[in-house]
PDB file of N, CA and C in Angstrom:
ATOM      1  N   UNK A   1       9.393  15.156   7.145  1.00  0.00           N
ATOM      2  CA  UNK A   1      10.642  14.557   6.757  1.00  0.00           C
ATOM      3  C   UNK A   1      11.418  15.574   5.937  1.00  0.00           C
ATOM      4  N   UNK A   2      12.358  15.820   6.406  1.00  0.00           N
ATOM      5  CA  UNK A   2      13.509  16.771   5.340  1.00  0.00           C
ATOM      6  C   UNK A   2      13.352  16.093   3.920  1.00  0.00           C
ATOM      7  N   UNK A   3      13.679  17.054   3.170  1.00  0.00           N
ATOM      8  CA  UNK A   3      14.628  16.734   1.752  1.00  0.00           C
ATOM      9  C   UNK A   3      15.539  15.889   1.942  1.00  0.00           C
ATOM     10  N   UNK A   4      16.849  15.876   2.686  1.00  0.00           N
ATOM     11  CA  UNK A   4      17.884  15.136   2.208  1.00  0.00           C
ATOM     12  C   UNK A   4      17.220  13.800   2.793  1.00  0.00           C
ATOM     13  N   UNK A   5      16.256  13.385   3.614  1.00  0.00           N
ATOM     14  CA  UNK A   5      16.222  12.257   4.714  1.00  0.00           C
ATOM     15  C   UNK A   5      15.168  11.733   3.404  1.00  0.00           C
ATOM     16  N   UNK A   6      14.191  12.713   2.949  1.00  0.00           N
ATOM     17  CA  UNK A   6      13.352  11.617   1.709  1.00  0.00           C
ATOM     18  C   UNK A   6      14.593  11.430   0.597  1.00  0.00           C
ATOM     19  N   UNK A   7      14.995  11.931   0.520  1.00  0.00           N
ATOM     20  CA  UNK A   7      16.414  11.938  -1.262  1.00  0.00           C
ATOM     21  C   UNK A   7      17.073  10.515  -0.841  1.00  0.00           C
ATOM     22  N   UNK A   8      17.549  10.530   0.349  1.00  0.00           N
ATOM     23  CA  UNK A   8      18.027   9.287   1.149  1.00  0.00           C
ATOM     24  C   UNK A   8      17.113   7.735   1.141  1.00  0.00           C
ATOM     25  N   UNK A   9      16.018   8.088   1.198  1.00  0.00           N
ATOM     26  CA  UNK A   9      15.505   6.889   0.769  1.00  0.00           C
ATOM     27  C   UNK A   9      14.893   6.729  -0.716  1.00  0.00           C
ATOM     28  N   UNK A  10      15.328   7.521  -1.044  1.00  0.00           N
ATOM     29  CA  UNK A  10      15.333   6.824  -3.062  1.00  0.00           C
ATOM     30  C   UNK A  10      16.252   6.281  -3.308  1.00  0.00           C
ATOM     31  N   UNK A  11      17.572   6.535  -2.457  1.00  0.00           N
ATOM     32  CA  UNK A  11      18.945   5.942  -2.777  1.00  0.00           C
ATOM     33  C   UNK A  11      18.968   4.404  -2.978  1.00  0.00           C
ATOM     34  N   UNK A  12      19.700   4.120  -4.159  1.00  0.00           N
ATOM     35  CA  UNK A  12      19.812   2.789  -4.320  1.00  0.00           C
ATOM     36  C   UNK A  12      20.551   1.682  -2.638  1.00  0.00           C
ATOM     37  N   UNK A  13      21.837   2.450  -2.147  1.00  0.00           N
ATOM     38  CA  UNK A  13      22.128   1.683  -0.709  1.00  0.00           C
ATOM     39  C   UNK A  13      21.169   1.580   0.251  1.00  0.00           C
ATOM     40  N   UNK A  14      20.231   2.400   0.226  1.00  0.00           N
ATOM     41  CA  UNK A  14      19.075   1.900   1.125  1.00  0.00           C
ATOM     42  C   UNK A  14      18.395   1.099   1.166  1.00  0.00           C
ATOM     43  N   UNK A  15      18.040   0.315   0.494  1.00  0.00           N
ATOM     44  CA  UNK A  15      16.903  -0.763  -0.276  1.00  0.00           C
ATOM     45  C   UNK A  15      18.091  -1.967  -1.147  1.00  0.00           C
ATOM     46  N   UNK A  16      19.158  -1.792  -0.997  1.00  0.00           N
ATOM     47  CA  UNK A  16      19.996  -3.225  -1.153  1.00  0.00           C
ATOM     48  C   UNK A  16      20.533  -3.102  -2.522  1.00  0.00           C
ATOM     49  N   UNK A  17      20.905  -1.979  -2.264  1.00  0.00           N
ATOM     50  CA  UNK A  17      21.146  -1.619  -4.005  1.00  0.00           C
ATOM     51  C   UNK A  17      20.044  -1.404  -5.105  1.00  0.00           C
ATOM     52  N   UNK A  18      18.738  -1.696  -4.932  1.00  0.00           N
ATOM     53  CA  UNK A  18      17.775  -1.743  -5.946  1.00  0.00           C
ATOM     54  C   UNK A  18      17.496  -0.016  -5.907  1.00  0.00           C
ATOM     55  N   UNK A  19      17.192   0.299  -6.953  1.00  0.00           N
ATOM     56  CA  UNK A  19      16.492   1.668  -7.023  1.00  0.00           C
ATOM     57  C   UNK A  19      15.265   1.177  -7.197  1.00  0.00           C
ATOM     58  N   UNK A  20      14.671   3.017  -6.709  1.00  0.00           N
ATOM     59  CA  UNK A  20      13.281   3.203  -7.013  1.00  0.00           C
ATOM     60  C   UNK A  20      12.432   2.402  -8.160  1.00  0.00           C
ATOM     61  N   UNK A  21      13.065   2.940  -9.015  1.00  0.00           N
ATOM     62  CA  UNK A  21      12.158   2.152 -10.228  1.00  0.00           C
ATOM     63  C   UNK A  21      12.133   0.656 -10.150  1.00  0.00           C
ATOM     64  N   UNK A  22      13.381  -0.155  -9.482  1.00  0.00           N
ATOM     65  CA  UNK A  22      13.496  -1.431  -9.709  1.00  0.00           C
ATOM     66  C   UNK A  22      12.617  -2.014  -8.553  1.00  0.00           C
ATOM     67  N   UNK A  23      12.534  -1.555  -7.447  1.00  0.00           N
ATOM     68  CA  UNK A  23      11.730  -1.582  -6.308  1.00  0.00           C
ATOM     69  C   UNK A  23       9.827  -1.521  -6.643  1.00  0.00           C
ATOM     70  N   UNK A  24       9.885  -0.700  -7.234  1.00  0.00           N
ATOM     71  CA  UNK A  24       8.599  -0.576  -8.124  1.00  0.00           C
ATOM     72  C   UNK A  24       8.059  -1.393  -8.974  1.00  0.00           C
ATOM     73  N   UNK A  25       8.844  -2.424  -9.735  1.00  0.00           N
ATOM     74  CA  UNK A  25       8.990  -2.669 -10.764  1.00  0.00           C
ATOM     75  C   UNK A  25       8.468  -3.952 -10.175  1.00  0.00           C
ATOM     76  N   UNK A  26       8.203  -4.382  -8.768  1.00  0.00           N
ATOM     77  CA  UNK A  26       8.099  -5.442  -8.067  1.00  0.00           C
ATOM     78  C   UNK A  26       6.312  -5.492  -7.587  1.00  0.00           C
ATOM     79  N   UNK A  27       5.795  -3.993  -7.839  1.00  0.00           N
ATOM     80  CA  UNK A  27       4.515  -3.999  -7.624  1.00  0.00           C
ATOM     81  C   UNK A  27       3.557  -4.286  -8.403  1.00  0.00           C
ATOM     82  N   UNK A  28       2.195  -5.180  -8.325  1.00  0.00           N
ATOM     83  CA  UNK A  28       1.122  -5.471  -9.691  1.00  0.00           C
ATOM     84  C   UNK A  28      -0.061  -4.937  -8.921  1.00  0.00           C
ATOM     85  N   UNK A  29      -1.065  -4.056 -10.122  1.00  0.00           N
ATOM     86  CA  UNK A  29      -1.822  -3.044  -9.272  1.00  0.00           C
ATOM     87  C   UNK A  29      -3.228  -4.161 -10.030  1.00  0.00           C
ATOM     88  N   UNK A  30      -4.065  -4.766  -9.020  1.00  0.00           N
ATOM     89  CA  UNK A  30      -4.871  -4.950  -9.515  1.00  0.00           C
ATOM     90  C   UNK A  30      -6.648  -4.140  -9.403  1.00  0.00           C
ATOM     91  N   UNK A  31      -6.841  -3.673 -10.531  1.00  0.00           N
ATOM     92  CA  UNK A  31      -7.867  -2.317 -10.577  1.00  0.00           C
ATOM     93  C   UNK A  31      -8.755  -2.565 -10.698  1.00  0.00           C
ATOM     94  N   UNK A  32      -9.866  -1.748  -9.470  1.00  0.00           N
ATOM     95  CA  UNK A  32     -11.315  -2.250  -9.491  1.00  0.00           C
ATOM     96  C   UNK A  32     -11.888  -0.795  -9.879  1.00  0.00           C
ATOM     97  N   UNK A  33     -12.796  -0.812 -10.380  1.00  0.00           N
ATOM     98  CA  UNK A  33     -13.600  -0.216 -11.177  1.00  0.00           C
ATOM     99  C   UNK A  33     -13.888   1.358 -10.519  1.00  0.00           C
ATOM    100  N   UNK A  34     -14.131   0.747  -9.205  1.00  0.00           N
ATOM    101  CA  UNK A  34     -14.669   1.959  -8.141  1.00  0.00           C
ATOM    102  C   UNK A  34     -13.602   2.500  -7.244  1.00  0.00           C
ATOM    103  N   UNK A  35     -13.052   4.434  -7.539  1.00  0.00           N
ATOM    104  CA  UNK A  35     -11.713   4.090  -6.873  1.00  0.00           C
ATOM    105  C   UNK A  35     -11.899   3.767  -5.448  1.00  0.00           C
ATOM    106  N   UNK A  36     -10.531   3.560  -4.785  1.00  0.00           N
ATOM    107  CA  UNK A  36     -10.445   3.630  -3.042  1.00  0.00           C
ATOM    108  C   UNK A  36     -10.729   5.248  -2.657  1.00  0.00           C
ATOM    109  N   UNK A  37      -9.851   5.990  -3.614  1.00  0.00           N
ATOM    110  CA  UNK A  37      -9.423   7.454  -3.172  1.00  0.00           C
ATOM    111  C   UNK A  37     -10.437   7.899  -4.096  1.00  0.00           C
ATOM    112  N   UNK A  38     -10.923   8.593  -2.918  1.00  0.00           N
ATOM    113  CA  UNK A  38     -11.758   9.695  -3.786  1.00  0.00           C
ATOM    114  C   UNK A  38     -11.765  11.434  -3.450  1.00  0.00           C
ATOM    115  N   UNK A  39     -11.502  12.235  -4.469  1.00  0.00           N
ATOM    116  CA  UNK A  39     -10.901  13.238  -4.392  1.00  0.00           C
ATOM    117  C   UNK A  39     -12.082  14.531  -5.026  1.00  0.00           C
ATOM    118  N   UNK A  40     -12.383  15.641  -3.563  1.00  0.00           N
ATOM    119  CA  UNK A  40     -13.403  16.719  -3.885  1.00  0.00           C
ATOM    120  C   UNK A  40     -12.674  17.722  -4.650  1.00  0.00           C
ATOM    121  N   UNK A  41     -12.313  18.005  -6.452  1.00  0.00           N
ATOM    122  CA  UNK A  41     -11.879  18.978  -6.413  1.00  0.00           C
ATOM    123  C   UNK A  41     -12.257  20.201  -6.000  1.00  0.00           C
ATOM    124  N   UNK A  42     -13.145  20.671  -5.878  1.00  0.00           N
ATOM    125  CA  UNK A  42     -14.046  21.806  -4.986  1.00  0.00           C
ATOM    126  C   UNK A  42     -13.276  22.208  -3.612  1.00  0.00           C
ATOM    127  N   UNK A  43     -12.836  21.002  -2.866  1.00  0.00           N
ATOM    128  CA  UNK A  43     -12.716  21.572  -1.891  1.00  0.00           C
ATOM    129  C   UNK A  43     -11.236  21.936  -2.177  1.00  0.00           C
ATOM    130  N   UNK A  44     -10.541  20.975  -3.183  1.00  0.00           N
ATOM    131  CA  UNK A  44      -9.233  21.778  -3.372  1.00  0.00           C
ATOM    132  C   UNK A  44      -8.784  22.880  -3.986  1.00  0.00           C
ATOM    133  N   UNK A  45     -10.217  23.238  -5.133  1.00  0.00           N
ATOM    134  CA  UNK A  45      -9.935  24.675  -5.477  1.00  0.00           C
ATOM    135  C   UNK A  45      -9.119  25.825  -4.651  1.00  0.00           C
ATOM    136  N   UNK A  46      -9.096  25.715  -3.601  1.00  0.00           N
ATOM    137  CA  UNK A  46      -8.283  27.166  -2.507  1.00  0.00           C
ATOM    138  C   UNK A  46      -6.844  26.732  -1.952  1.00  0.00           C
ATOM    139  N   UNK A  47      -6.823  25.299  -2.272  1.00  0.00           N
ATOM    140  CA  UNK A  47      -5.627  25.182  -1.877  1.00  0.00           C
ATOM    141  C   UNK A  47      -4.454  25.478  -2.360  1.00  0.00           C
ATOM    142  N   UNK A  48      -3.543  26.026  -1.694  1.00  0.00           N
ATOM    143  CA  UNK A  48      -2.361  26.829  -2.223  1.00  0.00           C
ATOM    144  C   UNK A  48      -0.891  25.791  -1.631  1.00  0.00           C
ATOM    145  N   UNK A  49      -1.412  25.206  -0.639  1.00  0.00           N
ATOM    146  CA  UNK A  49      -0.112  24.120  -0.771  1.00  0.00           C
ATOM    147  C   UNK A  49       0.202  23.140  -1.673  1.00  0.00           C
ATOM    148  N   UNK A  50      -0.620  22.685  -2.004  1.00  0.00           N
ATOM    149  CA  UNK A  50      -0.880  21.408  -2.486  1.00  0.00           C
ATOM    150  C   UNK A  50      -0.291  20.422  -2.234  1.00  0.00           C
ATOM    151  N   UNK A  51       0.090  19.661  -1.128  1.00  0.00           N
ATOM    152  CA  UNK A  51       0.437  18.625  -0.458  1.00  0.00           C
ATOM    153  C   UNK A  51       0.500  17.666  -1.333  1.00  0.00           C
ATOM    154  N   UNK A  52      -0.712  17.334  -1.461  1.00  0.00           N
ATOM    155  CA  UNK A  52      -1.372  15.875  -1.881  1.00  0.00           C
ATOM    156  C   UNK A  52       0.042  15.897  -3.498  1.00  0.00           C
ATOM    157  N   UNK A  53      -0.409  17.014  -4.058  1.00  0.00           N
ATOM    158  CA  UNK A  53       0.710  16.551  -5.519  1.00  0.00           C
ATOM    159  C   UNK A  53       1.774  15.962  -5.266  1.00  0.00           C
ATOM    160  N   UNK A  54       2.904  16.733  -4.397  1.00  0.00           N
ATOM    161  CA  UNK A  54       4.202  17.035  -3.637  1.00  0.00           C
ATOM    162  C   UNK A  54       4.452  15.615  -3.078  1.00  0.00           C
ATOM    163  N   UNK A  55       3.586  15.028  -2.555  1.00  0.00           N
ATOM    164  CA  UNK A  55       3.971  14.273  -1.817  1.00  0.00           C
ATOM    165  C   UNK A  55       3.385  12.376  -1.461  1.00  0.00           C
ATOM    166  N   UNK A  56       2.689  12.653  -2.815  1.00  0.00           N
ATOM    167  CA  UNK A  56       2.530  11.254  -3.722  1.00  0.00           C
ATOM    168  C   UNK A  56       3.191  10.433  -3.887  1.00  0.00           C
ATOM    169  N   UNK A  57       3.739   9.156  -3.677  1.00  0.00           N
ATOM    170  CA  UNK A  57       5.217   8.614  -3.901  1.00  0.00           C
ATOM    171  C   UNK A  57       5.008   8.478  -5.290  1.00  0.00           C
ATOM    172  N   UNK A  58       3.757   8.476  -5.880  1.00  0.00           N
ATOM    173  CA  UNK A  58       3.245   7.502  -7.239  1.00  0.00           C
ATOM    174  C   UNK A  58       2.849   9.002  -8.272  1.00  0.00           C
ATOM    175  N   UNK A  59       3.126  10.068  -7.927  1.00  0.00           N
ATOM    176  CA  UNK A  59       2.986  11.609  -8.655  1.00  0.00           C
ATOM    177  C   UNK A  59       1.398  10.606  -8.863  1.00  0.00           C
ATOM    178  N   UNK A  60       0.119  10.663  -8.120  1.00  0.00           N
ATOM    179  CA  UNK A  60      -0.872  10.131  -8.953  1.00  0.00           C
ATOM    180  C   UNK A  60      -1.754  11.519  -8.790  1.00  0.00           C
ATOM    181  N   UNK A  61      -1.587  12.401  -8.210  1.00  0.00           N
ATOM    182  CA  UNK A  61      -1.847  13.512  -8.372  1.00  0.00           C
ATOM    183  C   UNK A  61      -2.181  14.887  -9.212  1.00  0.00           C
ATOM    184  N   UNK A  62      -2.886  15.299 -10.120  1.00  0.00           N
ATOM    185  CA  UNK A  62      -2.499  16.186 -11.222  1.00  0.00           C
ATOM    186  C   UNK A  62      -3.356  17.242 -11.204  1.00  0.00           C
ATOM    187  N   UNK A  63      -2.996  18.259 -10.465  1.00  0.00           N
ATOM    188  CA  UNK A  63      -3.614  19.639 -10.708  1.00  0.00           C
ATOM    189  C   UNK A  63      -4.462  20.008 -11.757  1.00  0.00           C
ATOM    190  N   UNK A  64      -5.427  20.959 -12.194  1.00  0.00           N
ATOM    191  CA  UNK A  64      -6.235  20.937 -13.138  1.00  0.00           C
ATOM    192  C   UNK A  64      -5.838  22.213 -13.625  1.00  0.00           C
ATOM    193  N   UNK A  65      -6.352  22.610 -15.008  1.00  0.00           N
ATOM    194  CA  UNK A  65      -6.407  24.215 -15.403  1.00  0.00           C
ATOM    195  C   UNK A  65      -7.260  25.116 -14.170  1.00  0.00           C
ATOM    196  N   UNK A  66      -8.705  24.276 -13.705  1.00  0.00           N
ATOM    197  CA  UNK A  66      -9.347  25.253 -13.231  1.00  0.00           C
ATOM    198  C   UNK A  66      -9.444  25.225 -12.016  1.00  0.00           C
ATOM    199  N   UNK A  67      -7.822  24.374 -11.333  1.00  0.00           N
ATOM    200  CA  UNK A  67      -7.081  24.868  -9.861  1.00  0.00           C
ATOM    201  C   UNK A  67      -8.256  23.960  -8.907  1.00  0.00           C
ATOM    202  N   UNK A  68      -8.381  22.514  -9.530  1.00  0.00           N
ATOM    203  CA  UNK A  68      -8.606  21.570  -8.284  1.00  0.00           C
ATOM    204  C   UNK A  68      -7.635  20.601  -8.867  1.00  0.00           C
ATOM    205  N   UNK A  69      -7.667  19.340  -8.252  1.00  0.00           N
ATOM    206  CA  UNK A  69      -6.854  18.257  -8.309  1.00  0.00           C
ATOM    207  C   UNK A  69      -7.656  16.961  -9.334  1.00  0.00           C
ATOM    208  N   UNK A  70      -6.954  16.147 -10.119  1.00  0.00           N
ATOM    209  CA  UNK A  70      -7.637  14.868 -10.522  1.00  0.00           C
ATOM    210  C   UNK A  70      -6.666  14.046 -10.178  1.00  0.00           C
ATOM    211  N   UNK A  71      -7.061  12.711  -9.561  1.00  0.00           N
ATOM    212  CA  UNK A  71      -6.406  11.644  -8.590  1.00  0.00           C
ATOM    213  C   UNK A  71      -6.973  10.310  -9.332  1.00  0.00           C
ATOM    214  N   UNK A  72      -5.627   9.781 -10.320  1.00  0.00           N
ATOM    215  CA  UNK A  72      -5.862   8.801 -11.379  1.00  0.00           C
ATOM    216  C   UNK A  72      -5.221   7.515 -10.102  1.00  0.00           C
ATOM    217  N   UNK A  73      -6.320   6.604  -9.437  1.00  0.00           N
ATOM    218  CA  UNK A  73      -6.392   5.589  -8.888  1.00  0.00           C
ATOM    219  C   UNK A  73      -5.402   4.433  -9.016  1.00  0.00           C
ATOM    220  N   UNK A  74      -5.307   4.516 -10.425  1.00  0.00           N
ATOM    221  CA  UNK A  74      -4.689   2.723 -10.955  1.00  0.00           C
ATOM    222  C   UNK A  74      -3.255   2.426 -10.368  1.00  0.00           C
ATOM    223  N   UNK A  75      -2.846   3.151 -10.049  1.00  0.00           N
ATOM    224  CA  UNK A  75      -1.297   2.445  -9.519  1.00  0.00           C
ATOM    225  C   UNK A  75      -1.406   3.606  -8.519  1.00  0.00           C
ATOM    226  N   UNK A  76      -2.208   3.548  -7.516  1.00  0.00           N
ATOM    227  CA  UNK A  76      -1.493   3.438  -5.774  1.00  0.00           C
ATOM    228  C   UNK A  76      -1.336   2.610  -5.454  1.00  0.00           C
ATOM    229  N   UNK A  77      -0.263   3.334  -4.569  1.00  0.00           N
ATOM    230  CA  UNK A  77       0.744   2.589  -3.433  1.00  0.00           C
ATOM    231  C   UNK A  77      -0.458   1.943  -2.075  1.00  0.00           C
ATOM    232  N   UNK A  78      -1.735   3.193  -2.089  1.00  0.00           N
ATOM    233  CA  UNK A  78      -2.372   2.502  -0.519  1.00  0.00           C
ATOM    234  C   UNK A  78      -1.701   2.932   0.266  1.00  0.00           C
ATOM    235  N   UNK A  79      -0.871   3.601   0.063  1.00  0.00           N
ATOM    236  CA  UNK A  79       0.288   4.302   1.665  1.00  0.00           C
ATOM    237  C   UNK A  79      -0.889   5.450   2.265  1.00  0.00           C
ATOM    238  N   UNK A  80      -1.695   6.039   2.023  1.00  0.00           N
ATOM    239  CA  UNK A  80      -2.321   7.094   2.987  1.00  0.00           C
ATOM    240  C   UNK A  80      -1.270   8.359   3.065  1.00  0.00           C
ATOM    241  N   UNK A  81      -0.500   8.381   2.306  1.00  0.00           N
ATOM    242  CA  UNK A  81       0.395   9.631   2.093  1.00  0.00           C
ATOM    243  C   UNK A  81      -0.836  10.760   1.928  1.00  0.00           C
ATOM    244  N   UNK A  82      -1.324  10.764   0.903  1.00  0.00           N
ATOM    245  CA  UNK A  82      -2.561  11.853   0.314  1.00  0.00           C
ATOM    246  C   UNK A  82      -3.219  12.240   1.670  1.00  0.00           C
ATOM    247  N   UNK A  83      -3.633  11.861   2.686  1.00  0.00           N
ATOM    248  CA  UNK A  83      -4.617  11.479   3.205  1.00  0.00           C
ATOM    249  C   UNK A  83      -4.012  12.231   4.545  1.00  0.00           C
ATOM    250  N   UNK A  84      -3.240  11.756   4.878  1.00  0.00           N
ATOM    251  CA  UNK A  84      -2.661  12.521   5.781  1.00  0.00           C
ATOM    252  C   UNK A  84      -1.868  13.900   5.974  1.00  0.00           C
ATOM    253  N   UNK A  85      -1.807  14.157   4.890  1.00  0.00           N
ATOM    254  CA  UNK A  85      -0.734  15.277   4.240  1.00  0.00           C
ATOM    255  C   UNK A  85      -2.151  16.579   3.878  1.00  0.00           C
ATOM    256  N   UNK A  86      -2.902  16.057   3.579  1.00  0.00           N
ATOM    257  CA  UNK A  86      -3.976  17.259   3.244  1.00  0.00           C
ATOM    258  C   UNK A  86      -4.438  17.817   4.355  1.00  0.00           C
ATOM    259  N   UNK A  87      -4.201  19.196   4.437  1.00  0.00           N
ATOM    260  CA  UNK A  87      -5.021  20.193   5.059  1.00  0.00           C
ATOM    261  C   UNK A  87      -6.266  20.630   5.206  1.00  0.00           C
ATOM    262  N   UNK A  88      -7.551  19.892   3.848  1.00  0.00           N
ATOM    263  CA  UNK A  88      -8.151  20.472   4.167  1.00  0.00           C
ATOM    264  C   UNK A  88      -9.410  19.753   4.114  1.00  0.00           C
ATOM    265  N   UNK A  89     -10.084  19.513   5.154  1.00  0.00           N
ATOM    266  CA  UNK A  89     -11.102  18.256   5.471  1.00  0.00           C
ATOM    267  C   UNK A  89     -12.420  18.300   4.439  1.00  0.00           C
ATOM    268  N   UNK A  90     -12.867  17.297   3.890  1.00  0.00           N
ATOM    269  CA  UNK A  90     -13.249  16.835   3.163  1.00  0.00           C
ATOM    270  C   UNK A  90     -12.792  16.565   1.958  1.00  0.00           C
ATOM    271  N   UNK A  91     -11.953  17.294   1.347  1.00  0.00           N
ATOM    272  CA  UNK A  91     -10.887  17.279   0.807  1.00  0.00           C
ATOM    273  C   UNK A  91     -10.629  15.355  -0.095  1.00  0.00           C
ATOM    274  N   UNK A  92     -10.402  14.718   0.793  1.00  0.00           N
ATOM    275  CA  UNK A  92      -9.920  13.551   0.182  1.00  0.00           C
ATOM    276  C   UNK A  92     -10.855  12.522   1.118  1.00  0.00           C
ATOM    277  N   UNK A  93     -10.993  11.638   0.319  1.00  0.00           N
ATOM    278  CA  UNK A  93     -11.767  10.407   0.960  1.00  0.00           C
ATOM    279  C   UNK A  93     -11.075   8.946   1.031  1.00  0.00           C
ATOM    280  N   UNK A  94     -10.723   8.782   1.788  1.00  0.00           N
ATOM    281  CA  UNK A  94      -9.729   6.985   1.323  1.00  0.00           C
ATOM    282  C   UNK A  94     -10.166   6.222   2.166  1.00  0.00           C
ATOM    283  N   UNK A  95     -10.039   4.844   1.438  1.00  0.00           N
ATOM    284  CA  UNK A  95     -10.870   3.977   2.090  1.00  0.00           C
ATOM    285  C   UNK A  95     -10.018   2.330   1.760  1.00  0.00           C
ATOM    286  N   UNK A  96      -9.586   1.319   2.160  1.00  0.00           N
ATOM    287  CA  UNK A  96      -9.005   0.678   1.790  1.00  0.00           C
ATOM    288  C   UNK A  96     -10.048  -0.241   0.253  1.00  0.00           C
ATOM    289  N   UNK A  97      -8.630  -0.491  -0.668  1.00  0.00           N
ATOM    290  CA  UNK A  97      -9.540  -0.716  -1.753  1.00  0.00           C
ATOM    291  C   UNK A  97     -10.156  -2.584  -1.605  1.00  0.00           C
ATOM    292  N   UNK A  98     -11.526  -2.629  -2.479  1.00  0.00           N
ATOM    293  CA  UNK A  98     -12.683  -4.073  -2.020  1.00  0.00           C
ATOM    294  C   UNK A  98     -11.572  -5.201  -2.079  1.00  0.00           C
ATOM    295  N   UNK A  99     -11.587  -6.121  -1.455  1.00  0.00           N
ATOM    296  CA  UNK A  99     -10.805  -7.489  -1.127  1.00  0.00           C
ATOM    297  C   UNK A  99     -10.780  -7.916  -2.714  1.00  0.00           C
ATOM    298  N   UNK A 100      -9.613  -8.617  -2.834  1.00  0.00           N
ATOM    299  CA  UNK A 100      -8.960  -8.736  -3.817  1.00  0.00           C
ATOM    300  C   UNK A 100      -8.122  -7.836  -5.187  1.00  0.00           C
ATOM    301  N   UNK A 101      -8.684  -6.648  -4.540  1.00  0.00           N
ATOM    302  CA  UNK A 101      -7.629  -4.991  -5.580  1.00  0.00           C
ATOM    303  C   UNK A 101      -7.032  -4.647  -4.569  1.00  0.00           C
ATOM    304  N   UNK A 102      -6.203  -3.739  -5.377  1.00  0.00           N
ATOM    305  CA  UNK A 102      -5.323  -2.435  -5.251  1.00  0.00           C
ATOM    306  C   UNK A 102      -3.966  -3.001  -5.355  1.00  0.00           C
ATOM    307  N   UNK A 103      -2.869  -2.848  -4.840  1.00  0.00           N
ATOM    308  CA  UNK A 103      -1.106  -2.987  -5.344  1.00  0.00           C
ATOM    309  C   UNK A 103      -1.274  -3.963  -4.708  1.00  0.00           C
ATOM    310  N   UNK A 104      -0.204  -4.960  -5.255  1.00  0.00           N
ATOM    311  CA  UNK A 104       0.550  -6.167  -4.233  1.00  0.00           C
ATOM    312  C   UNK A 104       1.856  -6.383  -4.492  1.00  0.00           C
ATOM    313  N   UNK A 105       2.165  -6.079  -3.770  1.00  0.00           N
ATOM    314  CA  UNK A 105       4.066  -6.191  -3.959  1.00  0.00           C
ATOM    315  C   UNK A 105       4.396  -7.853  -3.584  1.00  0.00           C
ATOM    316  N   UNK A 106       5.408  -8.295  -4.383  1.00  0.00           N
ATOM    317  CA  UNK A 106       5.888  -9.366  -4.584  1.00  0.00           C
ATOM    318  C   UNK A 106       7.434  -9.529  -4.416  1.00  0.00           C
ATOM    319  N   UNK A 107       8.061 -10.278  -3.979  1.00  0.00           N
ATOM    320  CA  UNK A 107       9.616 -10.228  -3.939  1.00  0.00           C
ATOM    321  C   UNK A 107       9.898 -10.947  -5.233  1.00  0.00           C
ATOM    322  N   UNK A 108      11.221 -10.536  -5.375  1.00  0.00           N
ATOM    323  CA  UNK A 108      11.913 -11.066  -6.757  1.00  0.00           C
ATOM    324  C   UNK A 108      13.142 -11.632  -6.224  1.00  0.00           C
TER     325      UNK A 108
END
């Protein structure tokens, strides 16, 4: 997806006037103990793209000093963004989170 085509959907006219944050603001993350995503920093030590950060809708992503990744669980989206975006196999593990966790979006 281009830049301007993702910038385009943060836009408030896309989503009915609501922005991002207010759109968000509609999600309740309920957190189970054991994450869904589970993340080898090892295998991300070499990675030089870093996808997975970049392209988080939820930034849950956070690089380390000693150049792997730590992947703080509690408020994903569950989109499989991470998951698909990584290059490098074994890399990331996702799994849908146990019946009754993870986000649930609600209308307002």
């Amino acid at each position: 997806m281009s830049d301007t085509a993702r910038a385009g959907m943060l836009e408030p006219h896309a989503w009915g006037g609501l922005s991002f944050q207010e759109r968000m603001a509609t999600a309740e993350f309920r957190i189970h103990h054991t994450p869904h995503i589970v993340v080898d920093g090892r295998v991300c030590a070499d990675c030089s793209t870093r996808e997975c950060v970049v392209a988080c809708p939820a930034s849950l992503f956070v690089p380390t000093a000693e150049g792997g990744i730590v992947f703080n669980h509690e408020q994903c989206f569950e989109c499989g963004t991470c998951y698909l975006v990584c290059n490098r196999e074994g890399a990331i593990t996702w799994n849908y989170p146990e019946g009754g966790h993870g986000v649930v979006f609600r209308r307002t």
